[in-house]
ModelCIF file with pLDDT and N, C-alpha, C, O atoms, coordinates in Angstrom:
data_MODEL
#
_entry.id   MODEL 
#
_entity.id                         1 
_entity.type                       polymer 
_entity.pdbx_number_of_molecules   1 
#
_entity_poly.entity_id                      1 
_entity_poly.type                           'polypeptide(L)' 
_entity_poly.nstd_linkage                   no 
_entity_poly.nstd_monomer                   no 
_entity_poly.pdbx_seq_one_letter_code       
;(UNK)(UNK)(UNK)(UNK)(UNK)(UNK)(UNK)(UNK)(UNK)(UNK)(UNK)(UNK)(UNK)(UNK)(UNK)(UNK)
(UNK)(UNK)(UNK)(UNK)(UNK)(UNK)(UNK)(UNK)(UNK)(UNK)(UNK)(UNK)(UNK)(UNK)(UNK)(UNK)
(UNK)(UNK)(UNK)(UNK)(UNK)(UNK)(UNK)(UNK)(UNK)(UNK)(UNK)(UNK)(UNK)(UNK)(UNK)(UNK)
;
_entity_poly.pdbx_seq_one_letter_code_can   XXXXXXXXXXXXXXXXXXXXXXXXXXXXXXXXXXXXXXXXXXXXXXXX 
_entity_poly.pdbx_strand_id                 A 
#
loop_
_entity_poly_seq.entity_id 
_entity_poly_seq.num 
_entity_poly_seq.mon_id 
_entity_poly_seq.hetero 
1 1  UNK n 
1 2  UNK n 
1 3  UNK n 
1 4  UNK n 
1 5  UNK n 
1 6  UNK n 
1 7  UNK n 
1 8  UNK n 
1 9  UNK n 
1 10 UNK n 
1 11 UNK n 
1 12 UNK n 
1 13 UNK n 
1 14 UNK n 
1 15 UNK n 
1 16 UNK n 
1 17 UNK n 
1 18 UNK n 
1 19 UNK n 
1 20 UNK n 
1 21 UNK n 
1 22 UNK n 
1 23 UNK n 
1 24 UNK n 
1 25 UNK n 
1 26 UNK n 
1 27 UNK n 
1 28 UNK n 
1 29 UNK n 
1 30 UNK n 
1 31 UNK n 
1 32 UNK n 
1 33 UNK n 
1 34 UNK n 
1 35 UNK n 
1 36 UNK n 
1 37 UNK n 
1 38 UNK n 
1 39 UNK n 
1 40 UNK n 
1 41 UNK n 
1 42 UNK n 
1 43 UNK n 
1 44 UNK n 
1 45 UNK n 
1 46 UNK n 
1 47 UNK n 
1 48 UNK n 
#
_struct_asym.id          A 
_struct_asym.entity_id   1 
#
loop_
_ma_qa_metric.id 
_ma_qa_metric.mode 
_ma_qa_metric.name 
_ma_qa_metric.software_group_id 
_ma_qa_metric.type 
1 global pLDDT . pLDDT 
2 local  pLDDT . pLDDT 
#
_ma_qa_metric_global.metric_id      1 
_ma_qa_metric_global.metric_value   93.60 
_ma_qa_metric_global.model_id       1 
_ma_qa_metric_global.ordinal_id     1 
#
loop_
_ma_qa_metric_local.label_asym_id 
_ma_qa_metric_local.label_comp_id 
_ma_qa_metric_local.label_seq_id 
_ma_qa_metric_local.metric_id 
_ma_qa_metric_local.metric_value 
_ma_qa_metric_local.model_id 
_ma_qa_metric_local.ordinal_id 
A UNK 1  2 87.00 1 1  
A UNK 2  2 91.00 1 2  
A UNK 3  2 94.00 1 3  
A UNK 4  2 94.00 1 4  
A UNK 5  2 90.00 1 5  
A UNK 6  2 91.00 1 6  
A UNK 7  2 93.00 1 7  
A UNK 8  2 89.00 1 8  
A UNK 9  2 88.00 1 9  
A UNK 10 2 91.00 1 10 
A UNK 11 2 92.00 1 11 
A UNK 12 2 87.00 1 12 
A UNK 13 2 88.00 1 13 
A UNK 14 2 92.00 1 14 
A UNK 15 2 89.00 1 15 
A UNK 16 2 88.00 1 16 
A UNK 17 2 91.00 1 17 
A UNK 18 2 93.00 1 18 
A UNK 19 2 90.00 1 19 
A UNK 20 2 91.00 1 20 
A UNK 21 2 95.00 1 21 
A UNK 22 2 95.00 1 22 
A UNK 23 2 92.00 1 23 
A UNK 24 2 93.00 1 24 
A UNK 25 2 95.00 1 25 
A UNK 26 2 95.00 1 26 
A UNK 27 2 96.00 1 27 
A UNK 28 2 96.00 1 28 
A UNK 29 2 96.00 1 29 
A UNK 30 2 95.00 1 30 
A UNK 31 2 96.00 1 31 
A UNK 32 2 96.00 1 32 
A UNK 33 2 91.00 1 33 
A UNK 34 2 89.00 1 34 
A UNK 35 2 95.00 1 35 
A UNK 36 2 98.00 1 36 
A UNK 37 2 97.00 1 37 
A UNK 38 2 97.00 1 38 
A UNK 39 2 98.00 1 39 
A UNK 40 2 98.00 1 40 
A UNK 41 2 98.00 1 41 
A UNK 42 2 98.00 1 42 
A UNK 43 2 98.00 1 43 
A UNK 44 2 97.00 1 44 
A UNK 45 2 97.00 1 45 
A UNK 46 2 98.00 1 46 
A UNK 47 2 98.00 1 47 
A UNK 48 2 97.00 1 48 
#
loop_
_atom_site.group_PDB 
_atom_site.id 
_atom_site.type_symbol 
_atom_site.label_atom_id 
_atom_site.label_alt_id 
_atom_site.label_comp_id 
_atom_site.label_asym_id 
_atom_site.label_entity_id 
_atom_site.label_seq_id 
_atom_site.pdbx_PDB_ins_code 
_atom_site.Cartn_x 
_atom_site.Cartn_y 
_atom_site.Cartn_z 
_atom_site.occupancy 
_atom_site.B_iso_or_equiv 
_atom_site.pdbx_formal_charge 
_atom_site.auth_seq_id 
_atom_site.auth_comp_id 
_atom_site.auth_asym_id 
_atom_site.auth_atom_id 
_atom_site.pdbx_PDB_model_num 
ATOM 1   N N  . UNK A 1 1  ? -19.916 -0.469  11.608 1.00 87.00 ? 1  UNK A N  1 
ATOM 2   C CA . UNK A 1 1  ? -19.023 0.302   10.748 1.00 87.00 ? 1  UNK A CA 1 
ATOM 3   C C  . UNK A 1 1  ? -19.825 0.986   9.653  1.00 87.00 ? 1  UNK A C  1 
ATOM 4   O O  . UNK A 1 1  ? -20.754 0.412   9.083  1.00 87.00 ? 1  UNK A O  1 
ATOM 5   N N  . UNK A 1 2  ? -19.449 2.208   9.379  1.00 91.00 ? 2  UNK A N  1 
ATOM 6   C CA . UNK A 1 2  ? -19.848 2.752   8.273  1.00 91.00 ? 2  UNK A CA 1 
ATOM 7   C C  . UNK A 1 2  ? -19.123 2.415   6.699  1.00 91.00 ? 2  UNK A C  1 
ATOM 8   O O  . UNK A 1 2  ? -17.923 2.689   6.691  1.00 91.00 ? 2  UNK A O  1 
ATOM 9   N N  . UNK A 1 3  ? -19.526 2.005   5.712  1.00 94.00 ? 3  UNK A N  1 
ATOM 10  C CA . UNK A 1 3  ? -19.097 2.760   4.696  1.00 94.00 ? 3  UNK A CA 1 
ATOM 11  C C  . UNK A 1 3  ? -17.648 2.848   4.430  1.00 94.00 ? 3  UNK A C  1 
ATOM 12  O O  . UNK A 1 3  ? -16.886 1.987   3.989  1.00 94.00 ? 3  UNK A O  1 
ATOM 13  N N  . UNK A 1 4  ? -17.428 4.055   4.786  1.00 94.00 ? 4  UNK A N  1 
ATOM 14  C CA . UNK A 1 4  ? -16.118 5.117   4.813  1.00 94.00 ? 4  UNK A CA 1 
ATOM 15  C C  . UNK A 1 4  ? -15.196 4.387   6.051  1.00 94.00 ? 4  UNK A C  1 
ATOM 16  O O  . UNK A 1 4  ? -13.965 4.355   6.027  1.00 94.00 ? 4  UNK A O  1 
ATOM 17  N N  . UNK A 1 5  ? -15.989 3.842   7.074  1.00 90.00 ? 5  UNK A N  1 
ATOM 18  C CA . UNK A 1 5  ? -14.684 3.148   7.772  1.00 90.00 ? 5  UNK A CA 1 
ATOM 19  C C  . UNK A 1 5  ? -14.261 1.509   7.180  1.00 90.00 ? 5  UNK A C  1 
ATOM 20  O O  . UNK A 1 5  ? -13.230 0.897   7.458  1.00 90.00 ? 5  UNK A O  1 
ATOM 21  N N  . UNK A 1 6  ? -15.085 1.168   6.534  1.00 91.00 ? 6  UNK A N  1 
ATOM 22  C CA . UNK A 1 6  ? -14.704 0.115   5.981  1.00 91.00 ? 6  UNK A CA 1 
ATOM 23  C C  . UNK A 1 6  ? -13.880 0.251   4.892  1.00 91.00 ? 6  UNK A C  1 
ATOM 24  O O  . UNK A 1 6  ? -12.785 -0.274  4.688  1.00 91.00 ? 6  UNK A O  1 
ATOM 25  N N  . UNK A 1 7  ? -14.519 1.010   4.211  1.00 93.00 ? 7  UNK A N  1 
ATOM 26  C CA . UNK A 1 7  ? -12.957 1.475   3.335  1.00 93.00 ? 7  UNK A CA 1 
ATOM 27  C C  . UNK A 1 7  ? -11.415 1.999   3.706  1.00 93.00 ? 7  UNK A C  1 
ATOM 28  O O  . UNK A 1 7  ? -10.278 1.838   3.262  1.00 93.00 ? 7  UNK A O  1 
ATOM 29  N N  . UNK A 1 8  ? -12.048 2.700   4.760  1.00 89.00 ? 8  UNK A N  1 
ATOM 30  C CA . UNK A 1 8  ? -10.741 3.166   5.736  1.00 89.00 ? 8  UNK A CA 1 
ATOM 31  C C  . UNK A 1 8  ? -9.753  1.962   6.218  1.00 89.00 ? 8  UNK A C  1 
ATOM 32  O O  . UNK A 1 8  ? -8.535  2.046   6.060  1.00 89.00 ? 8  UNK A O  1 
ATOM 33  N N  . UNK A 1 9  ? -10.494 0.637   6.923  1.00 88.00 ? 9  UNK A N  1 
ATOM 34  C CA . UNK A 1 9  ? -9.667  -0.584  7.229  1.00 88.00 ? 9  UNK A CA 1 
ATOM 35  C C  . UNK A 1 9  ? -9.093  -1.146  5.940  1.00 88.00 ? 9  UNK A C  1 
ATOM 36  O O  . UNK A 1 9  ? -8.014  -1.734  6.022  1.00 88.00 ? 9  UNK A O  1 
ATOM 37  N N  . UNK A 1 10 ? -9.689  -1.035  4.757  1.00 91.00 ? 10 UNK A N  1 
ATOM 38  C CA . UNK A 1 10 ? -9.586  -2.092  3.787  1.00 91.00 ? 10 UNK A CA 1 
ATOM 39  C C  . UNK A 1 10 ? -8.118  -1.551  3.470  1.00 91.00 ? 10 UNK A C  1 
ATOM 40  O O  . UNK A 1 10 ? -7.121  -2.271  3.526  1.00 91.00 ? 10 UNK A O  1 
ATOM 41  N N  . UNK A 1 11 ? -8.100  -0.027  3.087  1.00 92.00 ? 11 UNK A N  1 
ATOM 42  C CA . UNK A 1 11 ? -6.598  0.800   3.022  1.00 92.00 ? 11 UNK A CA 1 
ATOM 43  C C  . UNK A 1 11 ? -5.538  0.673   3.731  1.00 92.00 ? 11 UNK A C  1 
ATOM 44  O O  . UNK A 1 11 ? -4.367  0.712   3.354  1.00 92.00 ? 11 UNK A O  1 
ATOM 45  N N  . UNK A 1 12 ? -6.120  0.458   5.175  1.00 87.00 ? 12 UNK A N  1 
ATOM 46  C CA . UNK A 1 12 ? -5.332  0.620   6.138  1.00 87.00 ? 12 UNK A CA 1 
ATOM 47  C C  . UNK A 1 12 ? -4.200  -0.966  5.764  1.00 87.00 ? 12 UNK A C  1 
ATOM 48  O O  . UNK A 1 12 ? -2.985  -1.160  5.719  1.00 87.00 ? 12 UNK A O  1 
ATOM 49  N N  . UNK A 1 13 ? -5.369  -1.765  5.575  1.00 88.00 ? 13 UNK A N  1 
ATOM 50  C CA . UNK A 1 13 ? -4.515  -3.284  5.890  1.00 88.00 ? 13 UNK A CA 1 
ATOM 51  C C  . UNK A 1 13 ? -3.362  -3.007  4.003  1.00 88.00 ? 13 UNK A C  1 
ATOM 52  O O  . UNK A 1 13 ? -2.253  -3.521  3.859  1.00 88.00 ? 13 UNK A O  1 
ATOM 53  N N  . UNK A 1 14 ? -4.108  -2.058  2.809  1.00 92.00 ? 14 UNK A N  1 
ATOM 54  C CA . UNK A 1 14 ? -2.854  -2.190  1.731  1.00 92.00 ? 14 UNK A CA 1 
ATOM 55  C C  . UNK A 1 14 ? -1.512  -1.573  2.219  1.00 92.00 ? 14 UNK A C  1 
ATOM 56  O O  . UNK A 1 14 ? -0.328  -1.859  2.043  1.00 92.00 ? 14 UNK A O  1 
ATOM 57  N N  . UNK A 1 15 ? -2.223  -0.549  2.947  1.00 89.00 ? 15 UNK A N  1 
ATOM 58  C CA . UNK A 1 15 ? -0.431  0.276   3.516  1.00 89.00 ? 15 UNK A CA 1 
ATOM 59  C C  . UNK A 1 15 ? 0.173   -0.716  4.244  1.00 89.00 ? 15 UNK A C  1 
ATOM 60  O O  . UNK A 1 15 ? 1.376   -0.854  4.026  1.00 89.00 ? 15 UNK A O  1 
ATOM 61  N N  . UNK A 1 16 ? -0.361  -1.485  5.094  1.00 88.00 ? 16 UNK A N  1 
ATOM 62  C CA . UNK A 1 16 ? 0.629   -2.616  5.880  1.00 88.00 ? 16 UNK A CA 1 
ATOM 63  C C  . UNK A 1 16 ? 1.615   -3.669  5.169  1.00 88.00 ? 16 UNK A C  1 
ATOM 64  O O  . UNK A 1 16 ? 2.669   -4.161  5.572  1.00 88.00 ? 16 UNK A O  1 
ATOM 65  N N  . UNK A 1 17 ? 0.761   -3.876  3.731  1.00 91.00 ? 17 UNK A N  1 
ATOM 66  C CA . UNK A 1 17 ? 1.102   -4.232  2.183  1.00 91.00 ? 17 UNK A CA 1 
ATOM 67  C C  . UNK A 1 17 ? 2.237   -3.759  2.038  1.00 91.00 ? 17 UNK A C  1 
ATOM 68  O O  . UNK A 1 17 ? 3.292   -4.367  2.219  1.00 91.00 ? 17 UNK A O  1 
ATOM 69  N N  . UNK A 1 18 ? 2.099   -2.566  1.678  1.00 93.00 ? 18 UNK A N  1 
ATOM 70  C CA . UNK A 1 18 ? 3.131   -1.490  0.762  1.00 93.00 ? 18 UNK A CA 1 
ATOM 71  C C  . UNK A 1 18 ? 4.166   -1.189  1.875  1.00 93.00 ? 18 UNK A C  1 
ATOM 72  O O  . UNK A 1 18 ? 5.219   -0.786  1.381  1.00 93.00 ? 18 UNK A O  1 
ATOM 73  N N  . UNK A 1 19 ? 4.182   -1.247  2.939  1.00 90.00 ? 19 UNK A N  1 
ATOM 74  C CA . UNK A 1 19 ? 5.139   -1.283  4.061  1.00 90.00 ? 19 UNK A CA 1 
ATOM 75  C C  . UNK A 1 19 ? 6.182   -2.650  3.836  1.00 90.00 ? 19 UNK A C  1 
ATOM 76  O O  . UNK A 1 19 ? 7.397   -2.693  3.638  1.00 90.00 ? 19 UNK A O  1 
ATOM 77  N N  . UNK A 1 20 ? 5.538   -3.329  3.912  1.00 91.00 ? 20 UNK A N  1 
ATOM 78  C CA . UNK A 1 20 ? 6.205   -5.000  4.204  1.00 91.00 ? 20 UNK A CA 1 
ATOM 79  C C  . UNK A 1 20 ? 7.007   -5.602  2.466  1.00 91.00 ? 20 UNK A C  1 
ATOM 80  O O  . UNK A 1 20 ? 7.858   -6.462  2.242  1.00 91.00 ? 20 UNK A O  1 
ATOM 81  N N  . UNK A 1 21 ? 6.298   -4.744  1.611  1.00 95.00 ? 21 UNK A N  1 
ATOM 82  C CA . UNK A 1 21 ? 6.576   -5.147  0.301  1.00 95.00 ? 21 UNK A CA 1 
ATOM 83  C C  . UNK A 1 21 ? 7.959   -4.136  -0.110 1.00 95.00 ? 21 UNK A C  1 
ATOM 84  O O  . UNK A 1 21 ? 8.919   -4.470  -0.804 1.00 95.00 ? 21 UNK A O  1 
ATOM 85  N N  . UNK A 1 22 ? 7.738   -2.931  0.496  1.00 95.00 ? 22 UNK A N  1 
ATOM 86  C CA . UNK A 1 22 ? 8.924   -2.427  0.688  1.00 95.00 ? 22 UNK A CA 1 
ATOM 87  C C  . UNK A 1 22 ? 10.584  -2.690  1.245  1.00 95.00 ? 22 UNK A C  1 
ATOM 88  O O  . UNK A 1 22 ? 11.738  -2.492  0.863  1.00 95.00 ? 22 UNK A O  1 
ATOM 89  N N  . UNK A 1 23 ? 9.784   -3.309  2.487  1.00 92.00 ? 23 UNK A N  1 
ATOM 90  C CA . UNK A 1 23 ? 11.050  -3.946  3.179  1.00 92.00 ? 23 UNK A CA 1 
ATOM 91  C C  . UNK A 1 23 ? 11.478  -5.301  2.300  1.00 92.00 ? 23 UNK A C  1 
ATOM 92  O O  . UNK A 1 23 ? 12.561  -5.296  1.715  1.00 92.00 ? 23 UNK A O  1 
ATOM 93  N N  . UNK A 1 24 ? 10.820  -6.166  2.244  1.00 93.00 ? 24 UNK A N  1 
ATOM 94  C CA . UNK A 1 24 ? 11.097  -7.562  1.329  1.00 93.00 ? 24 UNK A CA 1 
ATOM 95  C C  . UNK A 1 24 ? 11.945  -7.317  0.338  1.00 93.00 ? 24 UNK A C  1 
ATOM 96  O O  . UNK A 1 24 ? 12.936  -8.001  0.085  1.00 93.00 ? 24 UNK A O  1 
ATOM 97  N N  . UNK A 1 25 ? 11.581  -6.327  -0.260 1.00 95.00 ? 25 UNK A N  1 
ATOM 98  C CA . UNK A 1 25 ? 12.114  -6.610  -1.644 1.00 95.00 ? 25 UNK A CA 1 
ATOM 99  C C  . UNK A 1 25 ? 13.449  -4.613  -1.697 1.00 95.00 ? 25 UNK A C  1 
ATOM 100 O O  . UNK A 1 25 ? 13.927  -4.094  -2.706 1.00 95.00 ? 25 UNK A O  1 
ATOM 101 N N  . UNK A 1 26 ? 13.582  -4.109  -0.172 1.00 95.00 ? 26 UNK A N  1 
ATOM 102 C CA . UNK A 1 26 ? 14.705  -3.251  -0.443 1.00 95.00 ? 26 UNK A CA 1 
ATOM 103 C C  . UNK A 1 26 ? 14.543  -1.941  -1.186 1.00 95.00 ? 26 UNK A C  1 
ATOM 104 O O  . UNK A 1 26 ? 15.265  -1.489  -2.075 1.00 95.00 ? 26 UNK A O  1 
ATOM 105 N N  . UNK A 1 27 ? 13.406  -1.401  -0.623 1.00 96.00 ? 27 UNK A N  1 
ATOM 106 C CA . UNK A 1 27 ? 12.590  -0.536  -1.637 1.00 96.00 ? 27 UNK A CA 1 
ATOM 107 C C  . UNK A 1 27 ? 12.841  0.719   -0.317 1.00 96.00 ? 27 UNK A C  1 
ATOM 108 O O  . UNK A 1 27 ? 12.474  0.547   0.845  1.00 96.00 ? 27 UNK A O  1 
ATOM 109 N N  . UNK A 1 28 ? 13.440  1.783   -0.759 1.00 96.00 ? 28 UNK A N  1 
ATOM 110 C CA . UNK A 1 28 ? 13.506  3.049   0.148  1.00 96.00 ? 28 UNK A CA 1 
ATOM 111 C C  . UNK A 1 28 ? 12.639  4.283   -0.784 1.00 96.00 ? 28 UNK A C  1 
ATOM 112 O O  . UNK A 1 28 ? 12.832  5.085   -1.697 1.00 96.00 ? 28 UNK A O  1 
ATOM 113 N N  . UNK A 1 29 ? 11.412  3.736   0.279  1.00 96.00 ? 29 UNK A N  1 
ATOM 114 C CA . UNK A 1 29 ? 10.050  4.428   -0.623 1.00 96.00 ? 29 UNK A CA 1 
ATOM 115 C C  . UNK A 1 29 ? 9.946   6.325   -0.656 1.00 96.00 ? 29 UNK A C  1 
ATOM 116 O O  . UNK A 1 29 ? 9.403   7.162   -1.378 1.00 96.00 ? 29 UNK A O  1 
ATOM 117 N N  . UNK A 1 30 ? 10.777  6.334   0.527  1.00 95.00 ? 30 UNK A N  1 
ATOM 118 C CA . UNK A 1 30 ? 11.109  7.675   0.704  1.00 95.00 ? 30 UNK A CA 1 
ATOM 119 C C  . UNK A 1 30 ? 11.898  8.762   -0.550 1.00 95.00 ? 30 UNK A C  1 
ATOM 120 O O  . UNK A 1 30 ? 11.646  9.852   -1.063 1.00 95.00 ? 30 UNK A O  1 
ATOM 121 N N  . UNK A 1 31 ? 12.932  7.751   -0.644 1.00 96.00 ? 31 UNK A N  1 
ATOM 122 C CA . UNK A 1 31 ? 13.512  8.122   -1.625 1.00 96.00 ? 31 UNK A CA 1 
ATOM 123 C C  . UNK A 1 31 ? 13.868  7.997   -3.122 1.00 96.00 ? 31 UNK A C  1 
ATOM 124 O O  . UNK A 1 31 ? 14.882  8.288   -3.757 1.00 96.00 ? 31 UNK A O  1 
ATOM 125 N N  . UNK A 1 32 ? 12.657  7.454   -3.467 1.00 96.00 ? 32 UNK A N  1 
ATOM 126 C CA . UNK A 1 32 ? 12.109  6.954   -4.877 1.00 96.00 ? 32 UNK A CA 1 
ATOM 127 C C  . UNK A 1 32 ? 11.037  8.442   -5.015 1.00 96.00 ? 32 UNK A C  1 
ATOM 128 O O  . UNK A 1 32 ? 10.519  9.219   -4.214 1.00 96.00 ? 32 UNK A O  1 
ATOM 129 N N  . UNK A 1 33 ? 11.076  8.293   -6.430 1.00 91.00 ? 33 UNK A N  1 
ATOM 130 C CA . UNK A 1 33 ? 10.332  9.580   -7.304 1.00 91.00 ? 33 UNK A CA 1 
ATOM 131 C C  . UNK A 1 33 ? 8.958   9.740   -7.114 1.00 91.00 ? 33 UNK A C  1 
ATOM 132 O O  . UNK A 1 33 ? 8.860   9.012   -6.125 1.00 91.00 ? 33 UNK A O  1 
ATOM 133 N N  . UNK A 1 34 ? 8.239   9.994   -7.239 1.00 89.00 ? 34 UNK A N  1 
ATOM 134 C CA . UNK A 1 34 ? 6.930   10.245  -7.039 1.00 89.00 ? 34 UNK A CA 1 
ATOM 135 C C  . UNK A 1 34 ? 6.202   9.261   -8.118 1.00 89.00 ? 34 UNK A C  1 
ATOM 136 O O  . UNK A 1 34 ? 6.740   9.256   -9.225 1.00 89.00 ? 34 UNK A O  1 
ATOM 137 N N  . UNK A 1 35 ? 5.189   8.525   -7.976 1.00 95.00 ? 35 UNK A N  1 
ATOM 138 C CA . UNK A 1 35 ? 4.769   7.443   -8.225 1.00 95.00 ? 35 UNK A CA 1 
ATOM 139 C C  . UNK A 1 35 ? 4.706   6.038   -7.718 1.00 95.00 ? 35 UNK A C  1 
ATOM 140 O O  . UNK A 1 35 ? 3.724   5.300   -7.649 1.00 95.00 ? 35 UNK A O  1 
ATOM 141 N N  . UNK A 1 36 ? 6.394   5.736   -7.256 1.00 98.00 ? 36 UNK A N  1 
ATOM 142 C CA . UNK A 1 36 ? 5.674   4.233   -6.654 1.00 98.00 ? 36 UNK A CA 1 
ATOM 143 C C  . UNK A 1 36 ? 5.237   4.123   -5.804 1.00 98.00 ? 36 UNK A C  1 
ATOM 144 O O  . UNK A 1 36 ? 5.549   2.947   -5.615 1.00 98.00 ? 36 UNK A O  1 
ATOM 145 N N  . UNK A 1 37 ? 4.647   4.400   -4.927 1.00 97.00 ? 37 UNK A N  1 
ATOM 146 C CA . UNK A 1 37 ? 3.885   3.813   -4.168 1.00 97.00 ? 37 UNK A CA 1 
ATOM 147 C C  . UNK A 1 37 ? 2.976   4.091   -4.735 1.00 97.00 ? 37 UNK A C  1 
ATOM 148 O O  . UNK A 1 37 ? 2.532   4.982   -4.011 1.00 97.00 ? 37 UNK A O  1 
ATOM 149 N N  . UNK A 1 38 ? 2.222   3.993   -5.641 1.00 97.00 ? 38 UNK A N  1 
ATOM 150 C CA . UNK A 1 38 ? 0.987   4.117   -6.026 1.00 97.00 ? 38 UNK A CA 1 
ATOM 151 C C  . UNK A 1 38 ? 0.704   3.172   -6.542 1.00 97.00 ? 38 UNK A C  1 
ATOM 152 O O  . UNK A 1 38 ? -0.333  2.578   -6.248 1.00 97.00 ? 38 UNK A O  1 
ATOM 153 N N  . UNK A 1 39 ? 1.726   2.654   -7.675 1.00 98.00 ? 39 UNK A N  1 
ATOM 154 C CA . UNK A 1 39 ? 1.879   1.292   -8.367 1.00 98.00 ? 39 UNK A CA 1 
ATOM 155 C C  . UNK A 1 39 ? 1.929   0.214   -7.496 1.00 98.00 ? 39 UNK A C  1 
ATOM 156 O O  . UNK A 1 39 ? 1.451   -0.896  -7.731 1.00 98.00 ? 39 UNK A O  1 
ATOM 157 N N  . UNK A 1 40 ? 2.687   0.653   -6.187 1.00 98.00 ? 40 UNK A N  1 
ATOM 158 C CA . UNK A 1 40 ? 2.470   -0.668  -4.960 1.00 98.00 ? 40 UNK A CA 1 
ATOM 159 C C  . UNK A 1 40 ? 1.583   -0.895  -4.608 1.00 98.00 ? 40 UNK A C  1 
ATOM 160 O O  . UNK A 1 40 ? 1.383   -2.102  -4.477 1.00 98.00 ? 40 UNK A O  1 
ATOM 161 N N  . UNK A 1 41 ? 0.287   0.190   -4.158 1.00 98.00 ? 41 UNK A N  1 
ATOM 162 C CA . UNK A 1 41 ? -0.681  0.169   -3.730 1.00 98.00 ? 41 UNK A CA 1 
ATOM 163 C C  . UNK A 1 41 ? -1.885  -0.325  -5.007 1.00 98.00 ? 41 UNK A C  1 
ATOM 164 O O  . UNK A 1 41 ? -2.956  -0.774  -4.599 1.00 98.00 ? 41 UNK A O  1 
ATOM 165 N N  . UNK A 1 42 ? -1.746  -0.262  -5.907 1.00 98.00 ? 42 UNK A N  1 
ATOM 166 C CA . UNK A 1 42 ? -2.235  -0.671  -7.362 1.00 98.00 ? 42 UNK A CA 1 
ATOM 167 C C  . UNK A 1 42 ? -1.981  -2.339  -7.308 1.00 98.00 ? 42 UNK A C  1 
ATOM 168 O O  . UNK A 1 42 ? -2.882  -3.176  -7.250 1.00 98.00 ? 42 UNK A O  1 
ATOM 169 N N  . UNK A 1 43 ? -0.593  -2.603  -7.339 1.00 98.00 ? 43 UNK A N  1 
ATOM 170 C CA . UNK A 1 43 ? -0.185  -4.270  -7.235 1.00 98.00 ? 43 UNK A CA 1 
ATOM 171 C C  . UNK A 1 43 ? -1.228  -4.713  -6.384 1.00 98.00 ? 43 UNK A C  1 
ATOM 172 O O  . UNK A 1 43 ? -2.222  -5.374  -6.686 1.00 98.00 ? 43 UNK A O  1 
ATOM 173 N N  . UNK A 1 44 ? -0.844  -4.223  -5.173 1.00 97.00 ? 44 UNK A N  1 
ATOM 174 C CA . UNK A 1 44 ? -1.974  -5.020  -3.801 1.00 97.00 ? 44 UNK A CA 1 
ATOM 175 C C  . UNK A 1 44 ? -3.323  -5.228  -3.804 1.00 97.00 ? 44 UNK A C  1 
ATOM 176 O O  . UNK A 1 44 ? -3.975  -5.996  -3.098 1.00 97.00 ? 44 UNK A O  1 
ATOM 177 N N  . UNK A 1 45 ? -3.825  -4.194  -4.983 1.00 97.00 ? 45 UNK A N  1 
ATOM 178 C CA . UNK A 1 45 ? -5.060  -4.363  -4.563 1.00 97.00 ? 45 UNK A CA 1 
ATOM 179 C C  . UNK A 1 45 ? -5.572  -5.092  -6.246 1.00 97.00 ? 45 UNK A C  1 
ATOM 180 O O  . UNK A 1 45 ? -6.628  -4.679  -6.725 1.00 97.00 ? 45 UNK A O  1 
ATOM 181 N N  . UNK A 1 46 ? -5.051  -5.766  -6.741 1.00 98.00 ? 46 UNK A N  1 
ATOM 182 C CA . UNK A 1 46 ? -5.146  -6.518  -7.813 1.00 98.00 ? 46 UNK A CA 1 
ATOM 183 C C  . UNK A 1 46 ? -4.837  -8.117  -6.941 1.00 98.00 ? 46 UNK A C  1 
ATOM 184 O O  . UNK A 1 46 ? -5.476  -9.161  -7.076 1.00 98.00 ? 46 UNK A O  1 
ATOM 185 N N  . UNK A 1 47 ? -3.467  -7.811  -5.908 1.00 98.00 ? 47 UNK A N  1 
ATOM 186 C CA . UNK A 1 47 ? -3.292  -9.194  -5.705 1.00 98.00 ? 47 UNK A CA 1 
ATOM 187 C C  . UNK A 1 47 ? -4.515  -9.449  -4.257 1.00 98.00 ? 47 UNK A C  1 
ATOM 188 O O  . UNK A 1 47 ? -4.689  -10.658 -4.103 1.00 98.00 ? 47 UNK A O  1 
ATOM 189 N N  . UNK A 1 48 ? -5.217  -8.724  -3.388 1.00 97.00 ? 48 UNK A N  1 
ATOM 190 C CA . UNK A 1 48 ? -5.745  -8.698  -2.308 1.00 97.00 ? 48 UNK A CA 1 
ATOM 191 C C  . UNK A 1 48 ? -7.417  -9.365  -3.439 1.00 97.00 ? 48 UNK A C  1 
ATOM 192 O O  . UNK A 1 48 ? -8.493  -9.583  -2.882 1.00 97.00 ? 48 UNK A O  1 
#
């Protein structure tokens, strides 16, 4: 692996995060304002 694909997996596995953390807790990420998922993806990688 390079680099850039390791970073690429490391992302890959927070979106699986921000997917599942969505569903759990009733979160329609679609239709929320611009920002959270960023803060989700922020949470995860504080709690990862």
């Amino acid at each position: 692996l390079s680099r850039e694909e390791a970073r690429a997996q490391y992302e890959q596995g927070i979106d699986v995060e921000v997917e599942y953390f969505c569903n759990y807790f009733s979160i329609v990420l679609d239709s929320c304002e611009e920002g959270i998922r960023d803060q989700i993806v922020d949470l995860y990688h504080v709690l990862y």
